[in-house]
N, C-alpha and C. Protein backbone atom coordinates (compact mmCIF):
# COMPACT_ATOMS: atom_id res chain seq x y z
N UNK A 1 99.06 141.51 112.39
CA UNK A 1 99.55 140.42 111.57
C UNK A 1 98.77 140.43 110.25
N UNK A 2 99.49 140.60 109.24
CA UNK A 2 98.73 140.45 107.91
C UNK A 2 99.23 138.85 107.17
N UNK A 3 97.93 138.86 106.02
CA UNK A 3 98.35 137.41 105.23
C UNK A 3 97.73 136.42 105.75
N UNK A 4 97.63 134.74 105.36
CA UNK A 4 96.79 134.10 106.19
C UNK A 4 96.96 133.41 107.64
N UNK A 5 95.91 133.25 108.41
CA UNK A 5 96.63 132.72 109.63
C UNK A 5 95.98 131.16 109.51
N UNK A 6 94.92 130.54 108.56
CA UNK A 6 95.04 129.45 107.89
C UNK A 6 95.35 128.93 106.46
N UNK A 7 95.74 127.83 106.55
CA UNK A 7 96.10 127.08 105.07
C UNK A 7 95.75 125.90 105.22
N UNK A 8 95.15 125.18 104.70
CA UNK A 8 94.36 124.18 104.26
C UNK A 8 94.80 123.01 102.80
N UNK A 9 95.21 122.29 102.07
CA UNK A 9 95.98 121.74 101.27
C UNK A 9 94.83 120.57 100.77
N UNK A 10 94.26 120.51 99.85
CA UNK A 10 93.57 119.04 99.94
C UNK A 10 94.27 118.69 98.97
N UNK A 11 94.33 116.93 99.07
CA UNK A 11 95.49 116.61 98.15
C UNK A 11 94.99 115.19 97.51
N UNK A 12 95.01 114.87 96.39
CA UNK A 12 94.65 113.79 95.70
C UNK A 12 95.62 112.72 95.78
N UNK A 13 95.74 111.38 96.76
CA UNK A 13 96.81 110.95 96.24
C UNK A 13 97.11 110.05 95.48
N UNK A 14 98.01 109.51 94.94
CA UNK A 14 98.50 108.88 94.01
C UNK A 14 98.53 107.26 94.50
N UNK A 15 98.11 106.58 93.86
CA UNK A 15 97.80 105.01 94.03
C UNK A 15 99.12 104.25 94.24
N UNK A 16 100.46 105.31 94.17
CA UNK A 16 101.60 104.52 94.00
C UNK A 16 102.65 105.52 95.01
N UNK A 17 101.77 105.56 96.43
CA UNK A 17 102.42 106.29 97.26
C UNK A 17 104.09 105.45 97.38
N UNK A 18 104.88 106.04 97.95
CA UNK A 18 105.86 105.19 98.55
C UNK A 18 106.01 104.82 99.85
N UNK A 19 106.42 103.54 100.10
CA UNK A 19 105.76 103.10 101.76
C UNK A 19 107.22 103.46 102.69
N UNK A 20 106.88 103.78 103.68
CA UNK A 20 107.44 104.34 105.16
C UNK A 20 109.16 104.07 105.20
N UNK A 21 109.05 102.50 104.92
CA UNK A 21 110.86 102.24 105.11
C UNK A 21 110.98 102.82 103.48
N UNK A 22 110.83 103.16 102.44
CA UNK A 22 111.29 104.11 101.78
C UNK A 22 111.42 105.31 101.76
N UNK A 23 110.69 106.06 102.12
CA UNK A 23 110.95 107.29 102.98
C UNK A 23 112.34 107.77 103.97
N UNK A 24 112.09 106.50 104.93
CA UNK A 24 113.13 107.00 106.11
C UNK A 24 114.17 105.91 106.28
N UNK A 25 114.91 105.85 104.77
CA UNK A 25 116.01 105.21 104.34
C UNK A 25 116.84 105.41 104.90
N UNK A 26 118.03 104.35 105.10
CA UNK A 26 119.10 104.97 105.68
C UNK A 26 119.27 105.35 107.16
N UNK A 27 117.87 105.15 107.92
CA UNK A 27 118.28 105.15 109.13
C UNK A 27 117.08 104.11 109.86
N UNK A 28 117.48 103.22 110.36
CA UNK A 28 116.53 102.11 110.88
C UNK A 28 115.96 102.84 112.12
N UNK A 29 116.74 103.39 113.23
CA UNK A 29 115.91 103.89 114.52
C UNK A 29 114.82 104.74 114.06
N UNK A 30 115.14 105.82 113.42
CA UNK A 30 113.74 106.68 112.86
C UNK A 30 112.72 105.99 112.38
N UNK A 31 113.25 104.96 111.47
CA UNK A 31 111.81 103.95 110.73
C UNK A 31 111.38 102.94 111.77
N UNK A 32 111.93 102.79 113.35
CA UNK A 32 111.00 102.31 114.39
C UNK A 32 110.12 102.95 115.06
N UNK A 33 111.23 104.51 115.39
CA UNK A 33 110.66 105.34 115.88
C UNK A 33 109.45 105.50 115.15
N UNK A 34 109.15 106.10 114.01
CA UNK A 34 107.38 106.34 113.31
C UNK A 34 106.94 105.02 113.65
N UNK A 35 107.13 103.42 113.35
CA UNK A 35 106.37 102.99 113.68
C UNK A 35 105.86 102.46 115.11
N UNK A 36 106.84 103.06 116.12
CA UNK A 36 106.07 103.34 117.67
C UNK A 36 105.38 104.30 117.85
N UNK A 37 105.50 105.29 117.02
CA UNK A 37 104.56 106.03 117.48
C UNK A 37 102.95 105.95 116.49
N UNK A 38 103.01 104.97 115.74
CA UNK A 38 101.73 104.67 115.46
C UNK A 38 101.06 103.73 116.06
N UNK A 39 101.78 103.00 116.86
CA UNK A 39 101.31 102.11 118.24
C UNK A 39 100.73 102.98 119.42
N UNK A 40 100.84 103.92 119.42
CA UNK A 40 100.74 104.71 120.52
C UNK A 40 99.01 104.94 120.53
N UNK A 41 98.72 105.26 122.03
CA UNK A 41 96.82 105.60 121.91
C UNK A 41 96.19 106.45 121.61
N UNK A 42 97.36 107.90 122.16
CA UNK A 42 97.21 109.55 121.51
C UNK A 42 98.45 109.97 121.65
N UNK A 43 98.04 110.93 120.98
CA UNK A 43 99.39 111.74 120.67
C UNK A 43 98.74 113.09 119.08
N UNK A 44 99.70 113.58 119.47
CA UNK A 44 100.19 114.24 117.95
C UNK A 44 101.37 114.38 117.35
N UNK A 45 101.64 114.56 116.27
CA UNK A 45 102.49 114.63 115.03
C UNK A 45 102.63 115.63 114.66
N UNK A 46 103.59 116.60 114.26
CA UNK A 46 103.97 117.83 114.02
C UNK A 46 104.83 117.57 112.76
N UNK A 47 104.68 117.35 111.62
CA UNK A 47 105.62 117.87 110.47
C UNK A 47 105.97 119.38 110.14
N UNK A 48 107.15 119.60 109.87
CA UNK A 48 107.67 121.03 109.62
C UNK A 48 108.78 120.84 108.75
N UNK A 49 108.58 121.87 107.93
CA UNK A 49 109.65 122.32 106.93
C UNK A 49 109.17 122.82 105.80
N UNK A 50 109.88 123.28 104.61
CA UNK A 50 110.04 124.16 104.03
C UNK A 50 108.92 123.55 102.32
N UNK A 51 108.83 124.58 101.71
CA UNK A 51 107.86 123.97 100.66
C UNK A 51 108.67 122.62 99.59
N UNK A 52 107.74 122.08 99.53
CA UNK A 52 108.35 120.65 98.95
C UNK A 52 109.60 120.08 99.43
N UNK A 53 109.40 120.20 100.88
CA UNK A 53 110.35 119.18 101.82
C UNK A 53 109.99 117.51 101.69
N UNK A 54 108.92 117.31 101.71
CA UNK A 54 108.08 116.18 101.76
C UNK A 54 107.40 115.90 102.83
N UNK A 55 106.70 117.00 103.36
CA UNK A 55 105.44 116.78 104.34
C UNK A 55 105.08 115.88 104.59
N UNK A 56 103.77 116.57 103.14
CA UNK A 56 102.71 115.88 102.35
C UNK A 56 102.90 113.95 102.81
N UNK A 57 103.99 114.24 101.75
CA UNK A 57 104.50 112.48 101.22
C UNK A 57 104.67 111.88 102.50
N UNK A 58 105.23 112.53 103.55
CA UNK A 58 105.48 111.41 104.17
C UNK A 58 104.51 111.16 105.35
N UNK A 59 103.68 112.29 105.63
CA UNK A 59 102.62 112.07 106.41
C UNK A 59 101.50 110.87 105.53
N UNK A 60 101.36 110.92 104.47
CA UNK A 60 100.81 110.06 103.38
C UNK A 60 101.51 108.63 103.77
N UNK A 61 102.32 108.31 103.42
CA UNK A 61 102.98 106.94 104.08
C UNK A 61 102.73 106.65 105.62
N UNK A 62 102.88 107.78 106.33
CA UNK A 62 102.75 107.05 107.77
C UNK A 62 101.15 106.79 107.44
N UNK A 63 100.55 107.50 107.71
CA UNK A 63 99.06 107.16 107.42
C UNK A 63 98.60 105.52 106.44
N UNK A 64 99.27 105.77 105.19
CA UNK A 64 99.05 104.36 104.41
C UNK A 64 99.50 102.93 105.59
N UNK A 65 100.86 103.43 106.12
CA UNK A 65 101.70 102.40 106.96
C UNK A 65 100.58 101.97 108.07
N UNK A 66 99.88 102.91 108.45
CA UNK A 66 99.30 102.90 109.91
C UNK A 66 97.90 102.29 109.50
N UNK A 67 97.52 102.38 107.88
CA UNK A 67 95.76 101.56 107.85
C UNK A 67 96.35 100.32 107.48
N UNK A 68 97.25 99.67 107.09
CA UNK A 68 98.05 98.59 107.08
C UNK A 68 98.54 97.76 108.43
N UNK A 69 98.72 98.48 108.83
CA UNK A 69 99.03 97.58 110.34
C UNK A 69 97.67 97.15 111.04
């Protein structure tokens, strides 16, 4: 296997993230679904997709959403 087998991203963010029900507009079950699963005790989270899908952003909102609650 050549190329890297880590990647690492540090990211500065912006004071004017956009919060969670903006993100996952348009569909109310998904915007419960994330916020049950930030109720939850463990777990993990898997984002996937393609470059400038919105990862980043929206792992950033659940996170903002989740020091808010």
């Amino acid at each position: 296997m050549t190329g890297p087998r880590l990647s690492l991203m540090i990211w500065k963010p912006k004071s004017d993230v956009l919060p969670l029900d903006k993100i996952v507009s348009g569909n109310q079950s998904s915007l419960q679904t994330f916020k049950s699963w930030s109720k939850a005790q463990a777990g993990i989270i898997v984002l996937a997709g393609g470059p400038g899908s919105g990862k980043t952003t929206t792992m950033h909102s659940f996170l903002q959403d989740l020091s808010n609650s």
